[in-house]
C-alpha atoms as a PDB file:
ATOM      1  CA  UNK A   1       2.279  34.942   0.739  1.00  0.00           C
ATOM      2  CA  UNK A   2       0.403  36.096   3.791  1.00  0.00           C
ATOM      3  CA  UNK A   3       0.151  33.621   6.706  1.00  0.00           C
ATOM      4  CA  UNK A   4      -3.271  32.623   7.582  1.00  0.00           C
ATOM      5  CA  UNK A   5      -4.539  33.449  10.761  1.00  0.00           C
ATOM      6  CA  UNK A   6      -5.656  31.276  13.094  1.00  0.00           C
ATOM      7  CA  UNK A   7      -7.927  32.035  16.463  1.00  0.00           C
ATOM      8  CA  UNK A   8      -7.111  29.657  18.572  1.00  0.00           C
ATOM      9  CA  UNK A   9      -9.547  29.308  21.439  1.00  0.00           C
ATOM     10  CA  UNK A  10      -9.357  27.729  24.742  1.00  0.00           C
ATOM     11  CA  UNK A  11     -10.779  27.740  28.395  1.00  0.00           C
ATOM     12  CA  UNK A  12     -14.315  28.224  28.583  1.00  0.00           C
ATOM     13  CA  UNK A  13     -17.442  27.416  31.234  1.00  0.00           C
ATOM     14  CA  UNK A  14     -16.465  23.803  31.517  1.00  0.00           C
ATOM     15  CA  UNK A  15     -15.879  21.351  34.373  1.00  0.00           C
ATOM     16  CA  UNK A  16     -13.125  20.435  31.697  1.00  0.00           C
ATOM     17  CA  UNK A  17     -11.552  24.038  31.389  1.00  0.00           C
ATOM     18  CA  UNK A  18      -7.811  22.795  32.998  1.00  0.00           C
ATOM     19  CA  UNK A  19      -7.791  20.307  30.177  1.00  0.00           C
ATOM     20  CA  UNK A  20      -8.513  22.595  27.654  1.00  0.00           C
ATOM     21  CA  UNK A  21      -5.891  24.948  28.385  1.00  0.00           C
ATOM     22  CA  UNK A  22      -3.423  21.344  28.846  1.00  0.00           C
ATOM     23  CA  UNK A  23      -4.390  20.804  24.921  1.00  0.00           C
ATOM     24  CA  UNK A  24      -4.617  24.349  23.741  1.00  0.00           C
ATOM     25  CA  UNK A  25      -0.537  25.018  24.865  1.00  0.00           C
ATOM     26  CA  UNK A  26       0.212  21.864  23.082  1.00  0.00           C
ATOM     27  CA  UNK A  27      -1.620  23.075  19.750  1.00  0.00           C
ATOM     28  CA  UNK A  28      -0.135  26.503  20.239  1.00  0.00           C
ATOM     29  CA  UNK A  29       3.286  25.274  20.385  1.00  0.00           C
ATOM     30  CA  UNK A  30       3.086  22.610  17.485  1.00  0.00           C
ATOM     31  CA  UNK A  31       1.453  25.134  14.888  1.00  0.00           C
ATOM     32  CA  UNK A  32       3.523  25.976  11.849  1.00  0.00           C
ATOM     33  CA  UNK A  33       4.210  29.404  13.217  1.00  0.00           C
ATOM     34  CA  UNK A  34       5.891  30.514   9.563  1.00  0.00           C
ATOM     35  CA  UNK A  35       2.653  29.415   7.625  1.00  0.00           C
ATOM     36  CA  UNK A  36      -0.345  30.695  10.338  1.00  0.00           C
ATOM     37  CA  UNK A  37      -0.358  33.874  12.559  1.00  0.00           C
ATOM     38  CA  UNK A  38      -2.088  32.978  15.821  1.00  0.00           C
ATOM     39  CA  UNK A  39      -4.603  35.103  17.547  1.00  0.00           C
ATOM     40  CA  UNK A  40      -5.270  33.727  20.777  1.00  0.00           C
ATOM     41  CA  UNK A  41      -8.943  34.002  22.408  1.00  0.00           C
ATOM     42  CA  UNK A  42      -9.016  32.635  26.018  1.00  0.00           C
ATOM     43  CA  UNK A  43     -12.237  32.081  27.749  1.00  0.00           C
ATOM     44  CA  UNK A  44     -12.708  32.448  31.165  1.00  0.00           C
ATOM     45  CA  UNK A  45     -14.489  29.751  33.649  1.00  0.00           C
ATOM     46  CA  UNK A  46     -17.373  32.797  33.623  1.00  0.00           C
ATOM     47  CA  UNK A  47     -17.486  33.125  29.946  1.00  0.00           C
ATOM     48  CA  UNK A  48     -15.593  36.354  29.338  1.00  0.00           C
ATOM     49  CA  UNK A  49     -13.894  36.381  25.863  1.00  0.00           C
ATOM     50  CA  UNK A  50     -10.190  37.825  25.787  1.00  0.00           C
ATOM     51  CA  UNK A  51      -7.537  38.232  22.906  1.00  0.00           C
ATOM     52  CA  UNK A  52      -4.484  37.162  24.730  1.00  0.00           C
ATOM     53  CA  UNK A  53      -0.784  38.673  23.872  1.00  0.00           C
ATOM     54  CA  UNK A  54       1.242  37.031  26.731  1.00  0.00           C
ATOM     55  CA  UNK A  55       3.693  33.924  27.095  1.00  0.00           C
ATOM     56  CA  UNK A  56       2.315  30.925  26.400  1.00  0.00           C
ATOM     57  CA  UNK A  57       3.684  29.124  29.214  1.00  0.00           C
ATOM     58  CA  UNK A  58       0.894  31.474  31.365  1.00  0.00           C
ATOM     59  CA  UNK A  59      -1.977  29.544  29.365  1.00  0.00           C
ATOM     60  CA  UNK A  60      -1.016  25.911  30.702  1.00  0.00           C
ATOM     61  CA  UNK A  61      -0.552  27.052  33.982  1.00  0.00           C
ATOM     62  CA  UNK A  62      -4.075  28.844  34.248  1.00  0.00           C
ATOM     63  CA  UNK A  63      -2.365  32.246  34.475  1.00  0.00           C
ATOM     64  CA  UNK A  64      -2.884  33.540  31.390  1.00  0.00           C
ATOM     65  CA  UNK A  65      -5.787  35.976  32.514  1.00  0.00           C
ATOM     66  CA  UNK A  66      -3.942  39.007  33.679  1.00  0.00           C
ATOM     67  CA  UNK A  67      -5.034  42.881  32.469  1.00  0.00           C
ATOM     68  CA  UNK A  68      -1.524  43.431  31.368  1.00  0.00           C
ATOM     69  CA  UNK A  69      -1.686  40.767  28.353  1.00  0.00           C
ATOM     70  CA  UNK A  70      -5.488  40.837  27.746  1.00  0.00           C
ATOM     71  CA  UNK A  71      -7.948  42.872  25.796  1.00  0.00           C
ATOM     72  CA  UNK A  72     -11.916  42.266  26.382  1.00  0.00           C
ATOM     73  CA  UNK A  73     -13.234  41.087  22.912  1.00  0.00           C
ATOM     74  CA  UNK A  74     -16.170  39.255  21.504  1.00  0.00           C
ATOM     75  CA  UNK A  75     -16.663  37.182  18.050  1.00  0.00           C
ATOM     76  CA  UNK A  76     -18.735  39.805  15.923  1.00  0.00           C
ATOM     77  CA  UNK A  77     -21.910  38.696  14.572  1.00  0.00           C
ATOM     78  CA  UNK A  78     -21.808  40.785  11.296  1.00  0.00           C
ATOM     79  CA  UNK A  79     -21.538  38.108   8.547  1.00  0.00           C
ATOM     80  CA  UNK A  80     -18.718  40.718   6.835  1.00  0.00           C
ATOM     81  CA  UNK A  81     -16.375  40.760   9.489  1.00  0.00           C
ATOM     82  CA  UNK A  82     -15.276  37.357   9.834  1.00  0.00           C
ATOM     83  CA  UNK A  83     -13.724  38.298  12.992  1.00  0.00           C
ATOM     84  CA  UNK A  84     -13.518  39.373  16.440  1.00  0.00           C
ATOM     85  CA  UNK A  85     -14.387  43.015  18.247  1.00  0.00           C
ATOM     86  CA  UNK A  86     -11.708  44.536  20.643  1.00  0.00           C
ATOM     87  CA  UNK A  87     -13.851  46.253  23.358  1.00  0.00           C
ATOM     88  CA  UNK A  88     -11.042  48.451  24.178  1.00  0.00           C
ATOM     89  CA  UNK A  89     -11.368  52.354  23.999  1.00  0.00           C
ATOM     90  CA  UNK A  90     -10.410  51.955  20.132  1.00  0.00           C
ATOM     91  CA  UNK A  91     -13.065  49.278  19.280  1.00  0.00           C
ATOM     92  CA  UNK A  92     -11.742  47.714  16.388  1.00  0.00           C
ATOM     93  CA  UNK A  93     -11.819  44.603  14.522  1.00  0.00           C
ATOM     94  CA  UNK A  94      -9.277  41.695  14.034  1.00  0.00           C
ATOM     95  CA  UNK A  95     -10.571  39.349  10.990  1.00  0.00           C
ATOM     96  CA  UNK A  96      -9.780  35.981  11.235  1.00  0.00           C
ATOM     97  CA  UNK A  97      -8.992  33.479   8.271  1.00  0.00           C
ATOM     98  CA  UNK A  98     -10.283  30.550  11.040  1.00  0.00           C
ATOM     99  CA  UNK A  99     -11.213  29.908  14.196  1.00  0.00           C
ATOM    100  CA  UNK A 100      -9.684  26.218  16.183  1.00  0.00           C
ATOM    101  CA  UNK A 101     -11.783  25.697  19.065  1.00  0.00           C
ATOM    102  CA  UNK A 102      -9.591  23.994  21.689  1.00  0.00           C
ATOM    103  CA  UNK A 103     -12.317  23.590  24.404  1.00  0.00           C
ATOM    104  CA  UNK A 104     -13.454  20.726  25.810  1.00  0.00           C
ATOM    105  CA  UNK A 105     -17.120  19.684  27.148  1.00  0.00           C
ATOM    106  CA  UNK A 106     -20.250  21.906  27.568  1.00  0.00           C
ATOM    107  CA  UNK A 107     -19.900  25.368  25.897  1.00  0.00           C
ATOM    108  CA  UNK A 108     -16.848  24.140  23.896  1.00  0.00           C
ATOM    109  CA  UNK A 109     -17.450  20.788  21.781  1.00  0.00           C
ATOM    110  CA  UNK A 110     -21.396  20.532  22.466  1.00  0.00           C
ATOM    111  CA  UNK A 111     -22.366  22.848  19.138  1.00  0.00           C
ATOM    112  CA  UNK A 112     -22.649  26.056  21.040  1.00  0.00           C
ATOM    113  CA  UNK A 113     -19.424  27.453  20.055  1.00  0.00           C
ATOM    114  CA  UNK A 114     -20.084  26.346  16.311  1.00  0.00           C
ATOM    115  CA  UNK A 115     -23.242  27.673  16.520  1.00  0.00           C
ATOM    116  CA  UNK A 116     -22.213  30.998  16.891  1.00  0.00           C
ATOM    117  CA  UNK A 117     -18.956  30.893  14.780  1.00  0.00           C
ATOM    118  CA  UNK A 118     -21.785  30.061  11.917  1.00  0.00           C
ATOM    119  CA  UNK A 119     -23.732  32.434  12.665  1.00  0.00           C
ATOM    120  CA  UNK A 120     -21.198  34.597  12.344  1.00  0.00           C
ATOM    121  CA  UNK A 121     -19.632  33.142   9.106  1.00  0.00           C
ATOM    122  CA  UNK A 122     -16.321  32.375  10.457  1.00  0.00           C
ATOM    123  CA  UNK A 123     -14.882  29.067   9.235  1.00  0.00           C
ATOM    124  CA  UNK A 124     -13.439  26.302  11.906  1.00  0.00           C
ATOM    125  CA  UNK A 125     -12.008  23.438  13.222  1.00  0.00           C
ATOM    126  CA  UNK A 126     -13.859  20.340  13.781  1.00  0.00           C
ATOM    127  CA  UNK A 127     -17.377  19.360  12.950  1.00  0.00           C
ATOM    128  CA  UNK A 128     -20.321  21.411  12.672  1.00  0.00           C
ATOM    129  CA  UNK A 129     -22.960  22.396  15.084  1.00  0.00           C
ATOM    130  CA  UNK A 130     -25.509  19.362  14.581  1.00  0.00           C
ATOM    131  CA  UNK A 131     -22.165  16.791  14.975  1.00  0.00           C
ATOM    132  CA  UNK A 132     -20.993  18.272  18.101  1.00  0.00           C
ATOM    133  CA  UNK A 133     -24.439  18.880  19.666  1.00  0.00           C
ATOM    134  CA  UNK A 134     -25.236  14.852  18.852  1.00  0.00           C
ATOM    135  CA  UNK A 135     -22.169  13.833  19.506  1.00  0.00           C
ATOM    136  CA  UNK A 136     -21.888  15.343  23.371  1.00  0.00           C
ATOM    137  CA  UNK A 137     -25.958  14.470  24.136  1.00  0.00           C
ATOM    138  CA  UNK A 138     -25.179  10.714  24.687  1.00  0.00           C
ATOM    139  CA  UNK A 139     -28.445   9.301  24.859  1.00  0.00           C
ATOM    140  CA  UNK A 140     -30.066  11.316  21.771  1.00  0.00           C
ATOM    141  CA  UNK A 141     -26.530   9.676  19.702  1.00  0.00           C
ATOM    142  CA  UNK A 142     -27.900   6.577  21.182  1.00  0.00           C
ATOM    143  CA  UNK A 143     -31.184   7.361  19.913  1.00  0.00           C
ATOM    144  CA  UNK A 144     -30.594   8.538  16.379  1.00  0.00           C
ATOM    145  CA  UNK A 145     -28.158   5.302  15.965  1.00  0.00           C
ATOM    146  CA  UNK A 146     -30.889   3.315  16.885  1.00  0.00           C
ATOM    147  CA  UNK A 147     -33.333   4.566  15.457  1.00  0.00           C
ATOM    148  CA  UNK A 148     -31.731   4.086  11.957  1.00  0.00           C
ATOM    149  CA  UNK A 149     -31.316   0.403  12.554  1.00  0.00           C
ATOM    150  CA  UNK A 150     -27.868  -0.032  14.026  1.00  0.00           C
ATOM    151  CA  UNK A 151     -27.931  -2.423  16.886  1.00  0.00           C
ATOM    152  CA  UNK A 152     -27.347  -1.105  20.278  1.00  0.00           C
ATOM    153  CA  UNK A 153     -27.571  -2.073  23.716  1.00  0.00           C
ATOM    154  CA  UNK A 154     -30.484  -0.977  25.936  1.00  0.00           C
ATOM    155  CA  UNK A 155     -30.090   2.241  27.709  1.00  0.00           C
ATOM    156  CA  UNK A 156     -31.989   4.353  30.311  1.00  0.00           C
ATOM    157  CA  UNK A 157     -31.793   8.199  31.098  1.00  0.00           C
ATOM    158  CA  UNK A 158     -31.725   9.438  34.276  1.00  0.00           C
ATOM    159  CA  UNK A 159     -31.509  12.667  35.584  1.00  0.00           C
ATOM    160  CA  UNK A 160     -31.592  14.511  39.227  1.00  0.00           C
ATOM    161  CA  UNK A 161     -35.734  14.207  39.456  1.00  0.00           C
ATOM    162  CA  UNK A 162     -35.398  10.588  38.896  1.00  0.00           C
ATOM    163  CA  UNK A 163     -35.760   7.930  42.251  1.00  0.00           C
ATOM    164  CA  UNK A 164     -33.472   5.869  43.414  1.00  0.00           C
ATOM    165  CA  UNK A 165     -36.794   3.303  43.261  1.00  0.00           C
ATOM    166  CA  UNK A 166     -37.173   4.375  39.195  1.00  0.00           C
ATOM    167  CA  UNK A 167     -33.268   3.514  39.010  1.00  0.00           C
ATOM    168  CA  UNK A 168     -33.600   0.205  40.288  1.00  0.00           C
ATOM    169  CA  UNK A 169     -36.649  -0.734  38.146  1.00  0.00           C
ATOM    170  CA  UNK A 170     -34.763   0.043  35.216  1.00  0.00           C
ATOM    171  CA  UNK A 171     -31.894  -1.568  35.833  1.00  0.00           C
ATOM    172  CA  UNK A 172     -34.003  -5.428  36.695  1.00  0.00           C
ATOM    173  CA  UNK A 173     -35.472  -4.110  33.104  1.00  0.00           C
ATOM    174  CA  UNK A 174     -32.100  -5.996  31.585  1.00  0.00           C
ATOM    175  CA  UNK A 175     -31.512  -8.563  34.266  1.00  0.00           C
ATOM    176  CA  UNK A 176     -28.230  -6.090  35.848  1.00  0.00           C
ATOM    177  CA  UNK A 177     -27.448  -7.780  38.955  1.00  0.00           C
ATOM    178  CA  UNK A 178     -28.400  -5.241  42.064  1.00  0.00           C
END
């Protein structure tokens, strides 16, 4: 029987990139390596996709990115493929039986990554592109959950325009202590 392969992905444009690549060598070195051939995808900080071929130690130390153990590649689009395109001198493509995002906050668990993985047909890891977009944007989870008559407490949103003034009404809005 052929072994299924797996593409697992990790880094990414993330304040949590470090603890992506922290979870990413633990998956890599607990997967069943006789049932699933891994293909590895890295991601830098600036969003470059590479198919890495180096020792897996490099990954957790966040020295995984070197020319000598990565191609360029990017997750084709083209519903067929169900795979990824090696921008090398010999494009070609790998196919991939699924895809295990290991990434962690924005551009890795907020539905962008799933987004494009269905778009592209490619089966994954984890939940789907609504789930992860919900589940990341606290206050619309909040929202929704209220909003279909589950009890939760009052919350505000605040953002960078916001005053400290604003802020402070709020807050005497449920009797917090200031």
């Amino acid at each position: 029987m052929d072994k299924i392969k797996v593409a697992v992905m990790f880094g990414g444009c993330s304040s949590e990139y470090d603890v992506s690549l922290q979870s990413a060598s633990s998956v890599i070195k607990s997967i069943n390596k006789d049932k699933y051939d891994l293909i590895l995808i890295g991601i830098t900080k600036e969003g470059e996709f590479y198919l890495y071929n180096g020792d897996i130690d490099k990954i957790e130390k966040d020295e995984w990115c070197d020319s000598n153990w990565c191609l360029r590649v990017t997750i084709s689009t083209n519903r067929s493929d169900h795979g990824i395109i090696v921008l090398d001198k010999e494009r070609k493509i790998i196919p991939i039986d699924i895809a295990f995002p290991v990434l962690h906050g924005q551009n890795g668990e907020d539905g962008r990554l799933q987004g494009l993985l269905e778009l592209a047909d490619i089966k994954y890891v984890g939940c789907d592109m609504a789930s992860s977009m919900i589940a990341m944007d606290k206050h619309l989870a909040h929202t929704l959950v209220g909003l279909a008559g589950i009890k939760t407490p009052k919350s505000f949103l605040f953002n960078k325009y916001n005053s400290r003034e604003e802020i402070l009404e709020s807050i005497k809005v449920i009797d917090f202590p200031v």
